[in-house]
Protein backbone atom coordinates (compact mmCIF):
# COMPACT_ATOMS: atom_id res chain seq x y z
CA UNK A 1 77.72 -4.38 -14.97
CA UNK A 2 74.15 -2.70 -14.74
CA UNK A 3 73.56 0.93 -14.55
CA UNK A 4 71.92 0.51 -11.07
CA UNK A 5 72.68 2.89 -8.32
CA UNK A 6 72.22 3.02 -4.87
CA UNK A 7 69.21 4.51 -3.20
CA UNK A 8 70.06 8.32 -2.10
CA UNK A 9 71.24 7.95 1.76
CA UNK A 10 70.43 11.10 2.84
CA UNK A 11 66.71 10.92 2.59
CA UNK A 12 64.37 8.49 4.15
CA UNK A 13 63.67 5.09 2.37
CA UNK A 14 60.04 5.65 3.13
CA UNK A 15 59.23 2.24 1.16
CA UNK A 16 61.56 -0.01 2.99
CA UNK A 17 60.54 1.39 6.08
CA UNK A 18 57.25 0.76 5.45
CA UNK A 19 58.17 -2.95 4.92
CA UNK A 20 60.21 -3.37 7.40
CA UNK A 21 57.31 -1.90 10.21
CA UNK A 22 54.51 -4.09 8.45
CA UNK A 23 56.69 -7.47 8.63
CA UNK A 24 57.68 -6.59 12.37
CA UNK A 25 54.26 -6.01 13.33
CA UNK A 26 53.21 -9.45 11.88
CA UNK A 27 54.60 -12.06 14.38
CA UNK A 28 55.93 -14.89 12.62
CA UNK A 29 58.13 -17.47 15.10
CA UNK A 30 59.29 -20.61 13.61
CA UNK A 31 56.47 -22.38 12.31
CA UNK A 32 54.16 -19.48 12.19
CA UNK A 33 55.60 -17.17 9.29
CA UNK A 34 52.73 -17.43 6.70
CA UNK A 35 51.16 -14.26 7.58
CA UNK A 36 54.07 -12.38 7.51
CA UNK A 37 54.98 -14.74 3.78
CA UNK A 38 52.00 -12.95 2.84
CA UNK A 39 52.70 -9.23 3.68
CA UNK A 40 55.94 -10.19 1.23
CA UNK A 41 53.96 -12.02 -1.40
CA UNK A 42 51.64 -8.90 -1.49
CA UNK A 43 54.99 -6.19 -1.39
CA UNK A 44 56.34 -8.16 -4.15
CA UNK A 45 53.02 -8.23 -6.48
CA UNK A 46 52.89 -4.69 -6.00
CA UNK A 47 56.31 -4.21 -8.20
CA UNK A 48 54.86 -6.74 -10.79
CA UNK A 49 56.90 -9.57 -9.63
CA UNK A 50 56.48 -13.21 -10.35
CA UNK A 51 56.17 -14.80 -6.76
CA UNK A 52 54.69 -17.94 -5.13
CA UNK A 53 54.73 -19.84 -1.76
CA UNK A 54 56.64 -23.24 -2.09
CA UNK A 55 55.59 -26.77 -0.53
CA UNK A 56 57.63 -25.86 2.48
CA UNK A 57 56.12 -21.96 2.87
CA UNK A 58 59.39 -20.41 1.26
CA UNK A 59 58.43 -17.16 -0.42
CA UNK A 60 60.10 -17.27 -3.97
CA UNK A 61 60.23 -14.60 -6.29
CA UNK A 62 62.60 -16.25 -9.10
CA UNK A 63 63.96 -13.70 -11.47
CA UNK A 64 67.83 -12.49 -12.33
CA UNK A 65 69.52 -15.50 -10.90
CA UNK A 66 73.24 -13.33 -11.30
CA UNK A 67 72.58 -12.84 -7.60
CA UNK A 68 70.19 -14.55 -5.43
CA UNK A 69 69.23 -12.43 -1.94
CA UNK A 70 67.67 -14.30 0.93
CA UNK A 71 67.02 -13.99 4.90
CA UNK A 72 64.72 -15.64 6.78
CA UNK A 73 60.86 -14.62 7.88
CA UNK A 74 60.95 -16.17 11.20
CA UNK A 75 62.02 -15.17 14.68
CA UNK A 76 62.26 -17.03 17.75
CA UNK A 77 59.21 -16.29 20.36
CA UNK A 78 59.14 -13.21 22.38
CA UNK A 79 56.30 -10.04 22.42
CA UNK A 80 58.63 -6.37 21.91
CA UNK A 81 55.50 -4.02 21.48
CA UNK A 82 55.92 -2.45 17.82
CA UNK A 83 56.47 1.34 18.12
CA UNK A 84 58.91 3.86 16.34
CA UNK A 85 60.85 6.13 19.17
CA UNK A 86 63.76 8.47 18.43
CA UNK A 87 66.83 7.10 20.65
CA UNK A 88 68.87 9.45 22.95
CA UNK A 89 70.87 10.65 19.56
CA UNK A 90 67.52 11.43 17.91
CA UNK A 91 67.60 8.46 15.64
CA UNK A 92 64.27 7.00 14.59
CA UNK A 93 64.71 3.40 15.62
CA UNK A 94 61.59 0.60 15.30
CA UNK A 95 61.03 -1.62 18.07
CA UNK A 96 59.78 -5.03 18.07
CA UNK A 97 60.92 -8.86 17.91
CA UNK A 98 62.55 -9.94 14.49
CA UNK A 99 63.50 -6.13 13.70
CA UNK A 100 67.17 -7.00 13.76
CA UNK A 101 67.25 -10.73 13.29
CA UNK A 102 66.29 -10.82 10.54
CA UNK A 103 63.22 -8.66 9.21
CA UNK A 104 65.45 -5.70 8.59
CA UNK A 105 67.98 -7.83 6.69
CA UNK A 106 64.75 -9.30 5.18
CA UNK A 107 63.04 -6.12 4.15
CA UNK A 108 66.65 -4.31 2.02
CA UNK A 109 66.75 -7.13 0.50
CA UNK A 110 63.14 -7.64 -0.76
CA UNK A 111 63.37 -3.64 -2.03
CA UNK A 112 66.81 -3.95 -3.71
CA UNK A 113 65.53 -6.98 -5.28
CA UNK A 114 62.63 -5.01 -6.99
CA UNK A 115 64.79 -2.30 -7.93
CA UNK A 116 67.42 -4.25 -9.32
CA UNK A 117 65.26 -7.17 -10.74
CA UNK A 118 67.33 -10.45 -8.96
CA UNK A 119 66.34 -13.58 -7.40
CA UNK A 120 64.46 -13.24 -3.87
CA UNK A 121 63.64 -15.54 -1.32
CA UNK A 122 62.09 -15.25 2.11
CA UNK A 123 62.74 -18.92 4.00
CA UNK A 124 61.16 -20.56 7.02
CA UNK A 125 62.64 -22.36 9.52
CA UNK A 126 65.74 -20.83 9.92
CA UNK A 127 65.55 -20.39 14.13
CA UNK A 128 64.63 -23.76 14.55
CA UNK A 129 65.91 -26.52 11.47
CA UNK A 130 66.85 -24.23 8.82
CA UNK A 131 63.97 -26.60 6.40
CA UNK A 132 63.43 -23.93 4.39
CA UNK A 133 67.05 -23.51 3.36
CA UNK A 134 67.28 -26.96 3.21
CA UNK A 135 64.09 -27.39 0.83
CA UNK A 136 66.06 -24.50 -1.44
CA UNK A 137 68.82 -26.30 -2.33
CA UNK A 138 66.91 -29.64 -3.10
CA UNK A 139 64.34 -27.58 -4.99
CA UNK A 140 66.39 -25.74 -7.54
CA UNK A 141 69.62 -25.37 -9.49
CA UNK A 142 72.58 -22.47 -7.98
CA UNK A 143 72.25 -19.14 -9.02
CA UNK A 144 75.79 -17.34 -9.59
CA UNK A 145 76.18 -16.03 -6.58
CA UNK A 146 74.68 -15.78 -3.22
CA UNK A 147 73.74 -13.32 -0.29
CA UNK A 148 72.53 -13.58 3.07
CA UNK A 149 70.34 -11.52 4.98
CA UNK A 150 71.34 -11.27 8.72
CA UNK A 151 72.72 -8.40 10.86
CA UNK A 152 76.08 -7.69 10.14
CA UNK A 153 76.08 -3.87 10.21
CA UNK A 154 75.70 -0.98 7.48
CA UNK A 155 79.25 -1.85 7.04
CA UNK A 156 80.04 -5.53 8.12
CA UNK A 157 80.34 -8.49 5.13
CA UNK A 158 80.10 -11.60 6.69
CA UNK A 159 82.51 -14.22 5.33
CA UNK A 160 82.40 -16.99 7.94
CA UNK A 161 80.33 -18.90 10.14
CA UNK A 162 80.94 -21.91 12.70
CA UNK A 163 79.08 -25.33 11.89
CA UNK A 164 77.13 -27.15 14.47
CA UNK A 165 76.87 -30.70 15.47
CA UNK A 166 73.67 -31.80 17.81
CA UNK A 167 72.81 -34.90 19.78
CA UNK A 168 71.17 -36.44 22.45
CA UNK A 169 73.02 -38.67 24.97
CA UNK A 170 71.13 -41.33 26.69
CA UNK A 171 71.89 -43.66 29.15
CA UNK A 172 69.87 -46.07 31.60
CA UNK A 173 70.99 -47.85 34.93
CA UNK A 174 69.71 -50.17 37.58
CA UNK A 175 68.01 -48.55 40.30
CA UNK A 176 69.41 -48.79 43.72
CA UNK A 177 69.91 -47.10 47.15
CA UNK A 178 72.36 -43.31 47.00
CA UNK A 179 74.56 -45.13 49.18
CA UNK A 180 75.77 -47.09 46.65
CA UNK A 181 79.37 -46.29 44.85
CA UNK A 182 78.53 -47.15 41.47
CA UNK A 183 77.64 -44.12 39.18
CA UNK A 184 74.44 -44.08 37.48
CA UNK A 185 73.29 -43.28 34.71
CA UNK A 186 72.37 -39.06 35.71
CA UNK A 187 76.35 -39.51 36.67
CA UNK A 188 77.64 -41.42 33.38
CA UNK A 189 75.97 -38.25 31.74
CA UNK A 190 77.54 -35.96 33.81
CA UNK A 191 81.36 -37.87 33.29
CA UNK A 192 80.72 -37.93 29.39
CA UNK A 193 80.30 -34.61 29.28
CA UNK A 194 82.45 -33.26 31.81
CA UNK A 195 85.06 -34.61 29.30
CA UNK A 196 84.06 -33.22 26.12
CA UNK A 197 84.02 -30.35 28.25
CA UNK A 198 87.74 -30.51 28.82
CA UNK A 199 88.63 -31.67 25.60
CA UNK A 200 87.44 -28.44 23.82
CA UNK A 201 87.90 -26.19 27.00
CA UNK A 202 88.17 -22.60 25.32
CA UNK A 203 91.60 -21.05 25.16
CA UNK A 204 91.77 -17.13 25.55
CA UNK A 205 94.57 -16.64 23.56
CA UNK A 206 92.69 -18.32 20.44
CA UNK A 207 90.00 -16.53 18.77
CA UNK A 208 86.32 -18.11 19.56
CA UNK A 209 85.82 -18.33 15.57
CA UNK A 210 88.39 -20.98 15.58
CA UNK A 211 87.48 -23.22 18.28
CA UNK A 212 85.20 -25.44 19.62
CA UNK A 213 82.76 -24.58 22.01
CA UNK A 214 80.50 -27.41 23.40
CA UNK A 215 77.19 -26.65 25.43
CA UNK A 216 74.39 -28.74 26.76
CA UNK A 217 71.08 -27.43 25.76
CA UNK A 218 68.83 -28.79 28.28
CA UNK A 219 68.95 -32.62 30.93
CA UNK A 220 66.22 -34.57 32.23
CA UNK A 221 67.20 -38.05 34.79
CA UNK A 222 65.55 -39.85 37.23
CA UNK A 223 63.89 -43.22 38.45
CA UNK A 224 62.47 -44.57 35.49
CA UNK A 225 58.38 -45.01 35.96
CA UNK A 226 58.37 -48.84 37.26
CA UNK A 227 60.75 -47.95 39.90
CA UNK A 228 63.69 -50.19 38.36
CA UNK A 229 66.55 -47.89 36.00
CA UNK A 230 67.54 -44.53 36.21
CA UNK A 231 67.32 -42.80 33.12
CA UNK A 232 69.04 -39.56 31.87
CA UNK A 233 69.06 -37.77 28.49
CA UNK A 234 71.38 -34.50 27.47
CA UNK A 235 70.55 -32.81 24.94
CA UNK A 236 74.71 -30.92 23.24
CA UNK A 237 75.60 -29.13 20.69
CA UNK A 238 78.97 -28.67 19.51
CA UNK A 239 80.19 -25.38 17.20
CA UNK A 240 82.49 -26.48 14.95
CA UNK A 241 85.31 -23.84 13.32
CA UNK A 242 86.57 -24.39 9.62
CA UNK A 243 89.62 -26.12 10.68
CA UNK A 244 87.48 -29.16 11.60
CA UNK A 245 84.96 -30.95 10.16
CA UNK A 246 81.59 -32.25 12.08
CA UNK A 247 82.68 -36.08 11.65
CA UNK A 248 86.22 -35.11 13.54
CA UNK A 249 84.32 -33.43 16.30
CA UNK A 250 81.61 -36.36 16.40
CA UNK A 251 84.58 -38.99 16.64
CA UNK A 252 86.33 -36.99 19.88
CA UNK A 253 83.19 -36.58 21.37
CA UNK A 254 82.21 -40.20 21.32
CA UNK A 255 85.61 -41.50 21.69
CA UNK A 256 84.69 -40.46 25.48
CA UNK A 257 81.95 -42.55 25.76
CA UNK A 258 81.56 -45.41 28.28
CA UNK A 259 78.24 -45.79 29.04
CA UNK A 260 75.16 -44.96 27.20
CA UNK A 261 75.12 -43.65 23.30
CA UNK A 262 74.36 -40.21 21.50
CA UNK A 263 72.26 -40.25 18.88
CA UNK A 264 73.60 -37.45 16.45
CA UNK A 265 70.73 -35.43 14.58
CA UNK A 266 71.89 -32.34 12.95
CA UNK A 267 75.26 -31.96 11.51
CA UNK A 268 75.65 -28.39 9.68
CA UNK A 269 79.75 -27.91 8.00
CA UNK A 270 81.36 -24.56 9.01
CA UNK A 271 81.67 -22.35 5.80
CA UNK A 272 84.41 -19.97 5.24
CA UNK A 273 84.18 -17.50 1.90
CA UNK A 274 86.92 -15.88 -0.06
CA UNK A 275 87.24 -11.95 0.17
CA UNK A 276 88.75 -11.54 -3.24
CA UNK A 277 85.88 -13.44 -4.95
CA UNK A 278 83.74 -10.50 -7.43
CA UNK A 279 80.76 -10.90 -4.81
CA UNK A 280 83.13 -9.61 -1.67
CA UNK A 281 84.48 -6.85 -3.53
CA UNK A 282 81.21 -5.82 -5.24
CA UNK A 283 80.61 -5.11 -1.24
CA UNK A 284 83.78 -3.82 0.18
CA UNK A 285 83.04 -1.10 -3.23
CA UNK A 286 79.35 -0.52 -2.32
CA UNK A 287 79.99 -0.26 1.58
CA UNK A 288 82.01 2.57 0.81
CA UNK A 289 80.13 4.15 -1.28
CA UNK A 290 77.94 5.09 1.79
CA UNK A 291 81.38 7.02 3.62
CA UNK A 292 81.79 3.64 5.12
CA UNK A 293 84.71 2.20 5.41
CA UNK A 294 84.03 -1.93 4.91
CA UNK A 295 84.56 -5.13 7.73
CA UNK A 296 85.03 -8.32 7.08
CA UNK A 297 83.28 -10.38 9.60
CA UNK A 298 83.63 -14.27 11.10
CA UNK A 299 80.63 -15.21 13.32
CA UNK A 300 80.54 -17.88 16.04
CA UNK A 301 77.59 -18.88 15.31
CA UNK A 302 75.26 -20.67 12.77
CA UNK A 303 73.14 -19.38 9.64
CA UNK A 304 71.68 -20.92 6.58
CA UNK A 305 74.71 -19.65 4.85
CA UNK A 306 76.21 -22.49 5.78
CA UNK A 307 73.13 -24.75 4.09
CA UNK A 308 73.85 -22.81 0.56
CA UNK A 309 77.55 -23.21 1.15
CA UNK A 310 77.43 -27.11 1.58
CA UNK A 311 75.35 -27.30 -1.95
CA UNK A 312 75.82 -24.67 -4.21
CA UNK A 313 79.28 -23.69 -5.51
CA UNK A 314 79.02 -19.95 -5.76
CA UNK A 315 80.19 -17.11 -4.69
CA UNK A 316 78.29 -16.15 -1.03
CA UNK A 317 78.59 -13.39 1.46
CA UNK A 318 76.03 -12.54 4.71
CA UNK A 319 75.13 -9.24 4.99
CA UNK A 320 72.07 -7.05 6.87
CA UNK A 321 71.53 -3.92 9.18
CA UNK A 322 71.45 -4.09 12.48
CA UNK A 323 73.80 -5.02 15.46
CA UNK A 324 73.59 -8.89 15.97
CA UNK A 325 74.17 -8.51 19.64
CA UNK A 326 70.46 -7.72 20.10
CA UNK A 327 69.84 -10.75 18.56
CA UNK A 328 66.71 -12.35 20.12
CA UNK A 329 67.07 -10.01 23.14
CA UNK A 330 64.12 -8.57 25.09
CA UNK A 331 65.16 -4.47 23.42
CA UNK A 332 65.84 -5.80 20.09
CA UNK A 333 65.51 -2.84 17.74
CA UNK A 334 66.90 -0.98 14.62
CA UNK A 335 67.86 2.45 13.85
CA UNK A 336 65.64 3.26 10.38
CA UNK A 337 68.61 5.64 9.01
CA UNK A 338 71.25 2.00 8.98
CA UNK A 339 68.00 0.56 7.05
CA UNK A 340 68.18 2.99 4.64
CA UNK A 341 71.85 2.59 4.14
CA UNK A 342 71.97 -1.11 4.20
CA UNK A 343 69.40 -0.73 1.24
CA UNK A 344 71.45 1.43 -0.65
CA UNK A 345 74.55 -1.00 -0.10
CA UNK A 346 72.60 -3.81 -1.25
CA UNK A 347 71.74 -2.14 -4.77
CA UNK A 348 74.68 -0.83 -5.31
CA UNK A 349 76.67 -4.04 -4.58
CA UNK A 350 74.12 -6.26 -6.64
CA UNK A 351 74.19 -3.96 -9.79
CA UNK A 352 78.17 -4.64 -9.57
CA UNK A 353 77.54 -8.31 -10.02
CA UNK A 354 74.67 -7.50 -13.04
């Protein structure tokens, strides 16, 4: 174990606060993020770190590979003018899109991996295809252990997260006058679904981690151009808990079909982590040594986690300030002083693993 210690959490951290309000005020939505790539590449020069810009646009900074920390440097769309107001407590909080999901996550982790010397990497993608995640784990080996960047709280580990499953349904029928019986094809869409629907209906009495939960994303139908087919295409994803795999949930889903065909195009496996591996105690041991007292987390959705998880064979935990309930919302923001703290977590949980 290394000598580090956590950042004092009683003072400002002036320098990951000064990140975290440069990267915010560089907009970087999926397929956008190298300007904000370079406001890291230049943070991580400054500290006399090795770091380059894969094929991809992945900002890597290979060094102590004991513990590799990694979030992601785009958001999804949306304008939050960038300001710095005290909230109704007093607390300095910044403003703007990506300052919860997941700059701030982004930004501890880039200054605890300066101070502690491990493995750093900002990815692309992660909003949209997670292809800089999956680019990661093609393009090099496992380090020994793995963390996340995304909002969990000063004090949350995240352990688990659902997988996902999307496709597009499509079906085409013969044209014909609305009088007619026969369903068509906008209806054959409708039925198909309707009974997924029903088939993972959510129970109340089960926790949401642990089901199913099926949504259409978006449908488009009508008379096909010439006048002779109707045409219809749904667009579903499926969440998938750790007591299934994506295959089982693909099977029930098109053992309903009757008409038309899904093509399947993403398939990401659930992940579910130990709590009693080193990495999860390193954490529950640094979270309290802020006055914290530590929570172990299951998320409904989706992260990259679950990317790392389905190639490496390592030890992995999610962690990040910020409360993931203003994820991608219109007053996304984070209090600086849970910043700070998350900072000092992240040091003093990654010197445990040294």
């Amino acid at each position: 174990m290394s000598d580090a210690a956590a950042a004092p959490v009683d003072e400002p951290d002036t320098e990951a606060r000064d990140l975290l309000e440069r990267l915010v005020a560089t907009p970087s939505p999926s397929g956008e993020e190298a300007a904000a790539a370079q406001v890291l590449v230049e943070f991580l020069e400054a500290h006399d770190r090795e770091v380059f810009l894969d094929d991809i646009g992945n900002v890597r900074a290979p060094a102590d590979d004991s513990v590799l920390l990694t979030s992601h440097v785009d958001t999804v769309p949306g304008d939050i003018p960038v300001r710095i107001e005290e909230s109704e407590e007093g607390v300095p909080t910044l403003w703007g899109r990506g300052s919860v999901d997941a700059k701030g996550p982004l930004a501890a982790m880039a200054v605890a991996a300066v101070r502690t010397g491990v493995s750093f990497v900002g990815v692309v993608g992660e909003e949209v295809d997670s292809r800089g995640a999956r680019f990661l784990v093609e393009d090099r080996e496992a380090p020994d252990a793995v963390v996340n960047g995304e909002p969990s709280g000063v004090d949350g580990i995240t352990l688990g997260y659902r997988g996902i499953l999307s496709g597009t349904y499509v079906a085409t029928s013969q044209s014909g006058h609305t009088s007619r019986p026969e369903n068509n094809a906008i209806q054959d869409a409708i039925a198909w679904w309707s009974k997924v629907e029903a088939e993972f209906e959510n129970d109340p009495y089960e926790p949401v981690f642990e089901q199913v939960t099926a949504k259409p994303v978006s449908i488009e139908g009508g008379t096909s151009d010439d006048g002779l087919s109707v045409e219809a295409t749904m667009d579903v994803q499926l969440r998938v808990p750790p007591s299934m795999t994506c295959e089982e949930v693909r099977e029930v889903a098109d053992g309903y079909l009757q008409t038309g065909h899904v093509n399947w195009h993403d398939s990401v496996r659930p992940t579910m982590a130990s709590p009693r591996t080193d990495l999860a105690r390193a954490f529950r041991v640094a979270v309290r040594s802020v006055d914290l007292e530590p929570r172990l987390l299951r998320k409904t959705g989706t992260a990259d986690v679950n990317i790392y998880a389905g190639a490496w064979d390592c030890p992995m935990v999610t962690y990040g300030p910020g409360d993931s309930d203003l994820d991608h919302a219109p007053d996304e923001r984070l209090p600086l002083p849970e910043l700070d703290r998350a900072t000092a977590v992240l040091e003093a949980a990654v010197g445990r693993m040294q």
